[in-house]
Protein backbone atom coordinates (compact mmCIF):
# COMPACT_ATOMS: atom_id res chain seq x y z
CA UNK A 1 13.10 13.98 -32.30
CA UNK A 2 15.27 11.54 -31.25
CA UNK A 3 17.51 10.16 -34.65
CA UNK A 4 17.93 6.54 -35.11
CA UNK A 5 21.81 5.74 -36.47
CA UNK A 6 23.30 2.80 -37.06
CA UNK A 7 27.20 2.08 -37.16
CA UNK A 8 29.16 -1.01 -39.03
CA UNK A 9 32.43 -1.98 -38.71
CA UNK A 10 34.82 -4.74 -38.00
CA UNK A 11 37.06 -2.82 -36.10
CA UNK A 12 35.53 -2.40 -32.74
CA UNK A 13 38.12 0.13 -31.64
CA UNK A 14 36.74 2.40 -34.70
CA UNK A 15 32.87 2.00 -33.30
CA UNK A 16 34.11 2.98 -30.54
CA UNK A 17 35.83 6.23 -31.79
CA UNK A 18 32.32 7.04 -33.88
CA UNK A 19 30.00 6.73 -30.38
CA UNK A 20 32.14 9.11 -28.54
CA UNK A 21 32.13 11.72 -32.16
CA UNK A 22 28.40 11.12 -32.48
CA UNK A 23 27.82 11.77 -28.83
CA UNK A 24 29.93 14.96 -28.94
CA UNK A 25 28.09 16.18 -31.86
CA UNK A 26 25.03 15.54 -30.46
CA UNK A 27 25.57 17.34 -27.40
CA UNK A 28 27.36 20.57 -28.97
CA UNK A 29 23.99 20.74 -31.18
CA UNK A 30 21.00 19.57 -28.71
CA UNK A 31 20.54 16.46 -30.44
CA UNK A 32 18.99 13.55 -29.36
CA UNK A 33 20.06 9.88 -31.11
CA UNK A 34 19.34 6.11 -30.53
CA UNK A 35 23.26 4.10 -31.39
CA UNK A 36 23.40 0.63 -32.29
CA UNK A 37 26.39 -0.71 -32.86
CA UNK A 38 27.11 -3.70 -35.37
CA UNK A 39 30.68 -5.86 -36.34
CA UNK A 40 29.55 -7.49 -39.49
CA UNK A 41 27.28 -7.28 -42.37
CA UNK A 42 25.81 -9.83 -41.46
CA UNK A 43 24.76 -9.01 -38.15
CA UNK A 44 23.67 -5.55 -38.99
CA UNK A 45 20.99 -7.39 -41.80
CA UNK A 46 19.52 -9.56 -39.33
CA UNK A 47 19.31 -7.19 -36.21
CA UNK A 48 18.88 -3.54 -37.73
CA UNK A 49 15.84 -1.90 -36.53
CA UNK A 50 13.63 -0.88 -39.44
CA UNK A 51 13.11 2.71 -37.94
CA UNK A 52 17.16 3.09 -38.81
CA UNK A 53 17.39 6.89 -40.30
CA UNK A 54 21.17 6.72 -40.96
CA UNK A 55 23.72 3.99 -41.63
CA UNK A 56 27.50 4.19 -41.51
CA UNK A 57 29.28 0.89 -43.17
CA UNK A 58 32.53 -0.22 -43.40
CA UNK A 59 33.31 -0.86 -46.76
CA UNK A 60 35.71 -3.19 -46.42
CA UNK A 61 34.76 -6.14 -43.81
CA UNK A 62 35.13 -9.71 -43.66
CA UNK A 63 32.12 -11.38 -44.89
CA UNK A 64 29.64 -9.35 -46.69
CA UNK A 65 30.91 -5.61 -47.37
CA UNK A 66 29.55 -2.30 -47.33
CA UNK A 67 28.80 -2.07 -50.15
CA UNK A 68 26.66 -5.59 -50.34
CA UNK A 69 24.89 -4.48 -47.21
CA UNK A 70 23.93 -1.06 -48.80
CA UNK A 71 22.76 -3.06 -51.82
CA UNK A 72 20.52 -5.19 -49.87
């Protein structure tokens, strides 16, 4: 079962830092996972794929935060 995840941040150097974790993780434990990668709120509401299983948000961005994306 492959696991959809979904990652939001404004720092771009911190996405970066959660692909490699995630990818560790899913190797040391035979898991398989789809990554997409977003650097606003904003973006993340108009581009998410539905089929997203788990969401990590940043809670403090420019624009609409964490928080307000969780909400909506």
């Amino acid at each position: 079962m492959v696991i959809k995840i979904g990652v939001c941040d404004d720092d771009v150097a911190f996405c970066g830092r959660m692909e490699a974790a995630l990818t560790q993780y899913a190797r040391e434990h035979g898991h398989e996972f789809y990554l997409s990668v977003f650097h606003s709120g904003e973006e993340l509401l108009r581009e998410m794929d539905e089929q997203t299983q788990v969401l990590f948000l940043d809670i403090a961005m420019n624009g609409l935060t964490g928080m307000e994306v969780a909400r909506k």
